[in-house]
N, C-alpha and C. Protein backbone atom coordinates (compact mmCIF):
# COMPACT_ATOMS: atom_id res chain seq x y z
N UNK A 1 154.63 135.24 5.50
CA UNK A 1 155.89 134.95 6.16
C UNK A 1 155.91 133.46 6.46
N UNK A 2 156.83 133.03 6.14
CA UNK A 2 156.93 131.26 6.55
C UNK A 2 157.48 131.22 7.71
N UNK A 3 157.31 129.94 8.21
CA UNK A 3 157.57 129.69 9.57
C UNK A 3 159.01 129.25 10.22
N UNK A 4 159.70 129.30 9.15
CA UNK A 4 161.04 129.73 9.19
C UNK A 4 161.73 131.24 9.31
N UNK A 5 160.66 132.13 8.98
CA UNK A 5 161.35 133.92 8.78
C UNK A 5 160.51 134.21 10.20
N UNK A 6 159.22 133.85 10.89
CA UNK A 6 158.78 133.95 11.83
C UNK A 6 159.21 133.36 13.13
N UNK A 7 160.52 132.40 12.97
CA UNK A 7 160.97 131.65 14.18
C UNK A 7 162.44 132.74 13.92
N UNK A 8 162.53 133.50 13.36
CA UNK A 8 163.59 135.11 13.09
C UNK A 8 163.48 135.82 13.87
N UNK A 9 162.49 136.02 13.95
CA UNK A 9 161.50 136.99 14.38
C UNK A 9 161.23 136.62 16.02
N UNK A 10 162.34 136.35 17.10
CA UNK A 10 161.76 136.39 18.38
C UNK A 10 160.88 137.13 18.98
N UNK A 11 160.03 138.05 18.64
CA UNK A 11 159.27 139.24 19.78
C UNK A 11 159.02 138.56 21.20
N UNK A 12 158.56 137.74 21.01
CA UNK A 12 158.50 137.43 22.97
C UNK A 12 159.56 137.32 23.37
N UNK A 13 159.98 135.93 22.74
CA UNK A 13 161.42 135.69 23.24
C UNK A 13 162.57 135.98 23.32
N UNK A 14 162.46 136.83 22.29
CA UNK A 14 163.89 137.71 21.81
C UNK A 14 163.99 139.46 22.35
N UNK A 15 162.91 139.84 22.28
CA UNK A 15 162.68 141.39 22.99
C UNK A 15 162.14 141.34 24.05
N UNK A 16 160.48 141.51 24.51
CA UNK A 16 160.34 140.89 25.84
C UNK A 16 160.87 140.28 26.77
N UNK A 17 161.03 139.24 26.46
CA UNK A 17 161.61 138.26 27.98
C UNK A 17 163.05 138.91 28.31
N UNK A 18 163.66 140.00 27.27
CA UNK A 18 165.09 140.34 27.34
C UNK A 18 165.23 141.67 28.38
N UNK A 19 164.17 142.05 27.93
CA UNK A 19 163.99 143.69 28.37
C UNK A 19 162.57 144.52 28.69
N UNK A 20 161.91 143.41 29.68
CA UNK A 20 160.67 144.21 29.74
C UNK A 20 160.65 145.21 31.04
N UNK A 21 161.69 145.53 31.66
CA UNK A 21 161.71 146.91 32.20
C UNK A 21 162.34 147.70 31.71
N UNK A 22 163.03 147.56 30.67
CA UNK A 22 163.46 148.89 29.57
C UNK A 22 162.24 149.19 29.07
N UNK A 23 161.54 148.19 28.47
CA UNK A 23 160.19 148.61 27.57
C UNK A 23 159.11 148.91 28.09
N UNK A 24 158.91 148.61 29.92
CA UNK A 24 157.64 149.66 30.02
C UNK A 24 158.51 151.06 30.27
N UNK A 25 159.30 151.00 31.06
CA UNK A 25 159.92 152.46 30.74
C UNK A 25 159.45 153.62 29.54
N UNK A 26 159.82 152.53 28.28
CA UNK A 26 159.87 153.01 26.79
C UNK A 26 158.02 153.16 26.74
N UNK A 27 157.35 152.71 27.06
CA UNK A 27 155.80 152.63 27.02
C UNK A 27 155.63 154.39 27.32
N UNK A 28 156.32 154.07 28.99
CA UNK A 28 155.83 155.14 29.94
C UNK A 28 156.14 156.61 29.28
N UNK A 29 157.87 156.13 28.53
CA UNK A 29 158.14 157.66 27.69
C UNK A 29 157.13 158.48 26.69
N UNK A 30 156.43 157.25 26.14
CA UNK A 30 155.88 157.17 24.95
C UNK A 30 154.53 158.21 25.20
N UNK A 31 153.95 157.33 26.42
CA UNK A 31 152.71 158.12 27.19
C UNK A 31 152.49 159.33 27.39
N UNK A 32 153.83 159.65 28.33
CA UNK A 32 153.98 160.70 28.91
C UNK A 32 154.14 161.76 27.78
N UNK A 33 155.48 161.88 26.84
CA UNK A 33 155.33 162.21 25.87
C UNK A 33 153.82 162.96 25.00
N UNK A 34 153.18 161.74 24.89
CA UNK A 34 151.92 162.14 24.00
C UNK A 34 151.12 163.09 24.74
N UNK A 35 151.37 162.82 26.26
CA UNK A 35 150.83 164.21 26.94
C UNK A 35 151.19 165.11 27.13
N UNK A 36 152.44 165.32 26.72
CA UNK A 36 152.85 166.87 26.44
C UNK A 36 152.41 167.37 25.26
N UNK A 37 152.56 166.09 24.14
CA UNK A 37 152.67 167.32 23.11
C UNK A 37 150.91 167.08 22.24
N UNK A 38 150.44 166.32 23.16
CA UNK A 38 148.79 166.30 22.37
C UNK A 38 147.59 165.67 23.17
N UNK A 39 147.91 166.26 24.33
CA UNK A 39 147.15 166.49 25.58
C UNK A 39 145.49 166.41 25.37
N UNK A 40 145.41 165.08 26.25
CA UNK A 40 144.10 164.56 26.52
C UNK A 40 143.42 164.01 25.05
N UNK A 41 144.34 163.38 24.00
CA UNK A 41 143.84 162.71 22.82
C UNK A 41 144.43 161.52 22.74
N UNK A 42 144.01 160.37 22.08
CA UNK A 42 144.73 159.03 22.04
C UNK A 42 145.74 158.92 21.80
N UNK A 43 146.37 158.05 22.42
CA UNK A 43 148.09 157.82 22.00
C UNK A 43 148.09 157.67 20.67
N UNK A 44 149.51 157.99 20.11
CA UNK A 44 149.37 158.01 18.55
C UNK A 44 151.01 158.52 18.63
N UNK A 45 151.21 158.23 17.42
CA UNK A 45 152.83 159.31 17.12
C UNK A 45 152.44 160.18 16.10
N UNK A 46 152.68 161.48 17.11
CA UNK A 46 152.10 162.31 15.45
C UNK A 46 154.07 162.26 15.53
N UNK A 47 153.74 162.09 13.70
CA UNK A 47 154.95 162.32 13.01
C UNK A 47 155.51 163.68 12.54
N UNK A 48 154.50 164.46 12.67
CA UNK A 48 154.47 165.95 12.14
C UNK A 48 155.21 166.40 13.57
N UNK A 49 155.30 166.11 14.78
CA UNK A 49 156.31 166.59 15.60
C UNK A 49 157.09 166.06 16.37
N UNK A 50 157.80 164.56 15.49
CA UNK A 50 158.80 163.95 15.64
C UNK A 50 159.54 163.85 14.49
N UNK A 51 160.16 165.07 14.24
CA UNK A 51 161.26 164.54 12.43
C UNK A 51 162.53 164.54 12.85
N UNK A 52 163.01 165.00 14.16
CA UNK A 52 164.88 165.20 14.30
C UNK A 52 165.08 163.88 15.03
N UNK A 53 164.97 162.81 14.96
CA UNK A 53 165.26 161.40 16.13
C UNK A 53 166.64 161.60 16.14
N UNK A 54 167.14 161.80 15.43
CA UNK A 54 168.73 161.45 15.01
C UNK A 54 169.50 162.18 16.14
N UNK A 55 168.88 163.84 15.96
CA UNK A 55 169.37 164.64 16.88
C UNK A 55 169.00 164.88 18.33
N UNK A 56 168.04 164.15 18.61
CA UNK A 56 166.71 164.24 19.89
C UNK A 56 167.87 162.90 20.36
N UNK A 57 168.18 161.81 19.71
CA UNK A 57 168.65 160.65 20.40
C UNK A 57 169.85 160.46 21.07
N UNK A 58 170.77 161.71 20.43
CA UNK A 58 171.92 162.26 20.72
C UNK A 58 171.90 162.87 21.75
N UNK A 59 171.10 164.14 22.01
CA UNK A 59 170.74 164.98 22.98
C UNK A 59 170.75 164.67 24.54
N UNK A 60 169.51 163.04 23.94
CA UNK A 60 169.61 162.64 25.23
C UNK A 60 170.30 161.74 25.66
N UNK A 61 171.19 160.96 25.11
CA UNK A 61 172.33 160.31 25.02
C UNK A 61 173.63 161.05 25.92
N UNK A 62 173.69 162.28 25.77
CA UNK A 62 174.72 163.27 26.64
C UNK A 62 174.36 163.20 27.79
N UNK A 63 173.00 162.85 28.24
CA UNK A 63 172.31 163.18 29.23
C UNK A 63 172.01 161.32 30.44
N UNK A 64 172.50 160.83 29.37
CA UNK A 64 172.00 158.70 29.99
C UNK A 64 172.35 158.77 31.45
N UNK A 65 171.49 158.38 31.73
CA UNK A 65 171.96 157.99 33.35
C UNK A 65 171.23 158.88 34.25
N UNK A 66 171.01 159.80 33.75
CA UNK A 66 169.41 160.64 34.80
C UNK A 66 168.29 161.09 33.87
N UNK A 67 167.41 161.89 34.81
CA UNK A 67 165.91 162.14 34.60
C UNK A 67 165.94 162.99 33.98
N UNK A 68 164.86 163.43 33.38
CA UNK A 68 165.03 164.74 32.36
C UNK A 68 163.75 166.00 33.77
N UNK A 69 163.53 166.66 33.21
CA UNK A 69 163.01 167.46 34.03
C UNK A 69 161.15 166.95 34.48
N UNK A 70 160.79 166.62 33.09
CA UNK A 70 159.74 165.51 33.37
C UNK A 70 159.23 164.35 33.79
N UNK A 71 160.30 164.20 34.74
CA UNK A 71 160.79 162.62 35.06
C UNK A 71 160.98 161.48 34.19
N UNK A 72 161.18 161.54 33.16
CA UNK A 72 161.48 160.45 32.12
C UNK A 72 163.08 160.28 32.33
N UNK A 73 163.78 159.10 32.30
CA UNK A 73 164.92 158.69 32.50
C UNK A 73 165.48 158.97 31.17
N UNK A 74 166.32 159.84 30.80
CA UNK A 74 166.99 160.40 29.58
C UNK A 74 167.34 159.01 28.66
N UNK A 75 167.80 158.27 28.94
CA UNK A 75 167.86 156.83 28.44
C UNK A 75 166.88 156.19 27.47
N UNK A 76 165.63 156.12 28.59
CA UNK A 76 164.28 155.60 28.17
C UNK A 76 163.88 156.45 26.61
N UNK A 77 164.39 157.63 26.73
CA UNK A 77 164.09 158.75 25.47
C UNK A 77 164.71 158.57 24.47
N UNK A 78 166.30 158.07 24.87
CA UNK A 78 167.09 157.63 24.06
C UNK A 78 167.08 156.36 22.98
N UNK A 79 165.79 155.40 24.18
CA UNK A 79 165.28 154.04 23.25
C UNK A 79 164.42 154.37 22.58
N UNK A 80 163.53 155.16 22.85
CA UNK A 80 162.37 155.34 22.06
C UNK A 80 162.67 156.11 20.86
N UNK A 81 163.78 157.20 20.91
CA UNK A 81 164.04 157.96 19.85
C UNK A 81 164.74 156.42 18.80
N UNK A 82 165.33 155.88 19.20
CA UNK A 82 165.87 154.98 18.46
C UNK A 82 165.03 153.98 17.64
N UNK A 83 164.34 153.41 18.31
CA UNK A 83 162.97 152.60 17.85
C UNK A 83 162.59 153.65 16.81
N UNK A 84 161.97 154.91 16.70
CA UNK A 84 161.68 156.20 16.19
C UNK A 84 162.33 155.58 14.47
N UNK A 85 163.28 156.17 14.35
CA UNK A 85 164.27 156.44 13.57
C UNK A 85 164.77 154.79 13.03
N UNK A 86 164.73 153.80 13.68
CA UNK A 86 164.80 152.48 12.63
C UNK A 86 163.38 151.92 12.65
N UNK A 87 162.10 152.61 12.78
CA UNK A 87 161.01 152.11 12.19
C UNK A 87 160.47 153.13 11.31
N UNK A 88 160.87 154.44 11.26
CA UNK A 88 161.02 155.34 10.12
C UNK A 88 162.17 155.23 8.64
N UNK A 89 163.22 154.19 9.26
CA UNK A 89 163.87 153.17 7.95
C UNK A 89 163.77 152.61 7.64
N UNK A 90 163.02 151.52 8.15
CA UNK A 90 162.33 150.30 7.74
C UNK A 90 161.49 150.87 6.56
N UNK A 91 160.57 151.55 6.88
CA UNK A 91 159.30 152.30 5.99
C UNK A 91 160.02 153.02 4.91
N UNK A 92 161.06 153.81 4.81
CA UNK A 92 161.65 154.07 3.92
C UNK A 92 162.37 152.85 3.03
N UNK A 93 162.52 151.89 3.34
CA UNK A 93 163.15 151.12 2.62
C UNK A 93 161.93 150.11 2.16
N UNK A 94 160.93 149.95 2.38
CA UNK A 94 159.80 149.26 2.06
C UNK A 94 159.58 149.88 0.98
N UNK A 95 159.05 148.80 0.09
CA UNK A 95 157.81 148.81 -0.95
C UNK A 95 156.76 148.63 -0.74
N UNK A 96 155.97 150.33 -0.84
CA UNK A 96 154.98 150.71 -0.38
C UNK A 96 153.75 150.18 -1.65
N UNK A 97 154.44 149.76 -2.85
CA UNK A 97 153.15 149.34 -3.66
C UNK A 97 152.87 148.07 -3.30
N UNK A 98 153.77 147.25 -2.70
CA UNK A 98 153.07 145.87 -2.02
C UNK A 98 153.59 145.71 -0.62
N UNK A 99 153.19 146.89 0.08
CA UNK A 99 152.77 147.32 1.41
C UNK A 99 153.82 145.96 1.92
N UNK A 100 154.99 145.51 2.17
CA UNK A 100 155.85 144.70 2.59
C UNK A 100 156.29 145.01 4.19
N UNK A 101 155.99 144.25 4.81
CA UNK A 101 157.00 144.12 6.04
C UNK A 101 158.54 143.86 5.83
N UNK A 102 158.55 142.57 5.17
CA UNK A 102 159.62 142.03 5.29
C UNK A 102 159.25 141.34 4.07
N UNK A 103 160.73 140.92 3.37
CA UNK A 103 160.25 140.71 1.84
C UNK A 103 159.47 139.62 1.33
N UNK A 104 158.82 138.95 2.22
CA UNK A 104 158.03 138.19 2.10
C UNK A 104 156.59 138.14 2.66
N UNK A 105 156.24 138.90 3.18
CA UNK A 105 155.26 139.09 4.66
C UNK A 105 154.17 140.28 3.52
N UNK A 106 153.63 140.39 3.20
CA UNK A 106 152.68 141.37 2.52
C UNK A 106 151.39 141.61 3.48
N UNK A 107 151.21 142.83 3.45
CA UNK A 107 149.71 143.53 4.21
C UNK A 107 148.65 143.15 3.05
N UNK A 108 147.56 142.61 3.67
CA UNK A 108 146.49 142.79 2.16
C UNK A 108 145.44 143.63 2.73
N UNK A 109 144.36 144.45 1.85
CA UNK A 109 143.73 145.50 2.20
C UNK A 109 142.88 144.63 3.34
N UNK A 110 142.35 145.44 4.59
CA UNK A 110 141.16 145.01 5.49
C UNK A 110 139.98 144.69 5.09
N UNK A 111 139.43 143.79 5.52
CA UNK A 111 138.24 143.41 5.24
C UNK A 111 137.41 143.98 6.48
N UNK A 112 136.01 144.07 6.04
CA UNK A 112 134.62 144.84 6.74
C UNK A 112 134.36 143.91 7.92
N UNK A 113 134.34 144.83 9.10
CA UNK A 113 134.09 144.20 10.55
C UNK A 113 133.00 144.33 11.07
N UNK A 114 132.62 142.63 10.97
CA UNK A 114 130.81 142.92 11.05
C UNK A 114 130.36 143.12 12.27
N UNK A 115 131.20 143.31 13.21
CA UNK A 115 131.32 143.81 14.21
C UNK A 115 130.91 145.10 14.53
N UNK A 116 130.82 146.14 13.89
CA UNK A 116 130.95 147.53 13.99
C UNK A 116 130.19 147.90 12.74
N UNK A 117 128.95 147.53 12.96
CA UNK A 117 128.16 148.30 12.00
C UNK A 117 127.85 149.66 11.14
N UNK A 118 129.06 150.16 12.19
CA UNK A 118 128.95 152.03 12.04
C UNK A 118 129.88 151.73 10.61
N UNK A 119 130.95 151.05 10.98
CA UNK A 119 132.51 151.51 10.32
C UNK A 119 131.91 150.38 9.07
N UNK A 120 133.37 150.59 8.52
CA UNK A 120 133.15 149.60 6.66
C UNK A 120 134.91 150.32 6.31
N UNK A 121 135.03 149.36 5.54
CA UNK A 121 136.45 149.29 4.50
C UNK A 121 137.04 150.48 4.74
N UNK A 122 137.93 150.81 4.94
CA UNK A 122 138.92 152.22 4.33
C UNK A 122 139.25 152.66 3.10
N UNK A 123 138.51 153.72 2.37
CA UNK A 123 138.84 154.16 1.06
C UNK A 123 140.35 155.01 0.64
N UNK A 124 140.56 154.75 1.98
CA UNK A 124 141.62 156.16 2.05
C UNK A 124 143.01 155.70 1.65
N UNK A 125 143.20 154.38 1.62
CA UNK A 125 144.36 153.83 0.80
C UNK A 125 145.84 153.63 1.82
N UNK A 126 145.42 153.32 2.67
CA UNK A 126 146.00 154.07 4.01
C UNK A 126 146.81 152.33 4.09
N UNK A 127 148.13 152.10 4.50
CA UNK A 127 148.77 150.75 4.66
C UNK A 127 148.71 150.51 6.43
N UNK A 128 147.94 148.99 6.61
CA UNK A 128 148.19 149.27 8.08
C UNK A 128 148.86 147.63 8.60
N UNK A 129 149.06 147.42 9.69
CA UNK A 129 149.47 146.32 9.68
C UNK A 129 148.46 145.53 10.29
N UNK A 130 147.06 145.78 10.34
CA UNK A 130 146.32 145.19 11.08
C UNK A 130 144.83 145.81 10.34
N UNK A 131 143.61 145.33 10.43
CA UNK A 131 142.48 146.34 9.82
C UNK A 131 142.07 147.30 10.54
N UNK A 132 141.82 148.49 8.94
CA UNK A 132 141.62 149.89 8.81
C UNK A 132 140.09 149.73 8.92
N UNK A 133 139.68 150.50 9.07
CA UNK A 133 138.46 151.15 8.92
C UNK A 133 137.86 152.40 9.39
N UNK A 134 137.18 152.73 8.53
CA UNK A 134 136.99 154.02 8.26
C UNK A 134 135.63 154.81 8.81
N UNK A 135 135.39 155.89 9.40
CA UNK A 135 133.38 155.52 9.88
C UNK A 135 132.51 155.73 8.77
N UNK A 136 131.43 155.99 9.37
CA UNK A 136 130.33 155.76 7.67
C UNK A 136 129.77 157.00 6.84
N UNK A 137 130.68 158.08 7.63
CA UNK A 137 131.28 159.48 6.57
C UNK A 137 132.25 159.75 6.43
N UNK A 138 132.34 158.38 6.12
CA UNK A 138 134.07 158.16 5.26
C UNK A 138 135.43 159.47 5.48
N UNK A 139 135.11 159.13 6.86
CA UNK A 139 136.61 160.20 7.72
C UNK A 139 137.17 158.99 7.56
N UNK A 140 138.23 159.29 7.64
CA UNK A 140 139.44 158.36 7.41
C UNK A 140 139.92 158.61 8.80
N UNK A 141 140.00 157.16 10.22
CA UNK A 141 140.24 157.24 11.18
C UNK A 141 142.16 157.14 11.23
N UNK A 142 142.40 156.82 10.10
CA UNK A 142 143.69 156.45 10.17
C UNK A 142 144.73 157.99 11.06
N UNK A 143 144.15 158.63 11.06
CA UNK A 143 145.45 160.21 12.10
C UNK A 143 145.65 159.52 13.63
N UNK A 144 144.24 158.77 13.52
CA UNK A 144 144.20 158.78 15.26
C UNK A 144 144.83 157.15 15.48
N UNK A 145 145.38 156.72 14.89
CA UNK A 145 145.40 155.07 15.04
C UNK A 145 147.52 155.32 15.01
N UNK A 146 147.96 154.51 15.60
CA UNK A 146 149.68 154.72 15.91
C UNK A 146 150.19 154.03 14.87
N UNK A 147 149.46 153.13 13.81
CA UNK A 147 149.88 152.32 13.17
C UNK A 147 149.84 152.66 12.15
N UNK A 148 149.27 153.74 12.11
CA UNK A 148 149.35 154.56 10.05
C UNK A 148 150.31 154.75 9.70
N UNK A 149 150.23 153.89 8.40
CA UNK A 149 151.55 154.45 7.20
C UNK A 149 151.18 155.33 6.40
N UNK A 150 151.91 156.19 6.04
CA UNK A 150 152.17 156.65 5.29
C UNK A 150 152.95 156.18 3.46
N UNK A 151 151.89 157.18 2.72
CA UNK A 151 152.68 156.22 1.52
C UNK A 151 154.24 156.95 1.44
N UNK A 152 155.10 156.48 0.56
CA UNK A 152 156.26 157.22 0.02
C UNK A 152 156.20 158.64 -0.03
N UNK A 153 154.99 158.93 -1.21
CA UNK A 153 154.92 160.56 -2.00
C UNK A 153 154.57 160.92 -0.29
N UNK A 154 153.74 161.04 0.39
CA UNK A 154 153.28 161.35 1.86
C UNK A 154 154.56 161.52 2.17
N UNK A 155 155.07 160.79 2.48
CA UNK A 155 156.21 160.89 3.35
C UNK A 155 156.97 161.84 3.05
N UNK A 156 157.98 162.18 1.51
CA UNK A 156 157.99 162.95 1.10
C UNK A 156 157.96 164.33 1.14
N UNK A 157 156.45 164.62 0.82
CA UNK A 157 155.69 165.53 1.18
C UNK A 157 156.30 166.53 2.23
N UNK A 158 156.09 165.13 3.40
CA UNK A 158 156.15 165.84 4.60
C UNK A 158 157.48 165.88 5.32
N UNK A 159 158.20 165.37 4.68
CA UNK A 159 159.87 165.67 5.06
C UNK A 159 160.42 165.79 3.80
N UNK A 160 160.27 166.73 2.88
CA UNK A 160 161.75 167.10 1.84
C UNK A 160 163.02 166.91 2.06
């Protein structure tokens, strides 16, 4: 990414500094969330039981302006479903054979962290935006990490 498509790209300045009590809100949904539906394991999005955003964002959209029964502010659900659903388009609209952010920005595979003697490379082919690695019976840690992509055919797969 050149330093022209990265001065695009406000994240501090443009999201943060705009809205960082919407977004721990959106954190807190996120949290809370993962403890309902996958109780006492690392945060993560399982995707396998988030596929309706469209209709979940709506839902709670009828609802903006109060709490849901779990104390989450129906709103806060409403951002996160949204975030949901345009970072599940983004990925659909990516080219997953040169793992692209943005049409210039390319992922290249992780390199070995000599840090962690246990772990080594990821065989598993797995796109991440940051390094993968895998432990040294080659389980593929990528289920438990929030940042796994999925390829196309995957995706697929798992939403016809």
């Amino acid at each position: 990414m050149t330093a022209t498509e990265r001065k695009e790209r406000p994240v501090y300045s443009g999201v943060l500094r705009y809205f960082p009590l919407a977004l721990l809100e959106v954190a807190r949904c996120s949290y809370l969330g993962n403890e309902q539906h996958n109780p006492g394991e690392p945060l993560r999005w399982d995707r396998s039981k988030s596929t309706d955003e469209a209709d979940a964002l709506v839902r709670h959209l009828l609802d903006a302006g109060t709490v849901d029964s779990d104390g989450v502010r129906h709103t806060a659900k409403v951002a996160w479903r949204a975030l949901a659903l345009l970072q599940k388009e983004l990925e659909a609209a990516q080219d997953v054979t040169t793992a692209t952010i943005t049409p210039t920005a390319t992922i290249t595979r992780p390199t070995y962290d000599e840090r962690r003697s246990d772990l080594k490379p990821c065989k598993c082919g797995a796109i991440f935006t940051h390094p993968h690695l895998c432990d040294a019976n080659e389980k593929c840690m990528a289920a438990q990490h929030p940042h796994h992509r999925l390829t196309l055919a995957e995706q697929r797969s798992r939403n016809p």
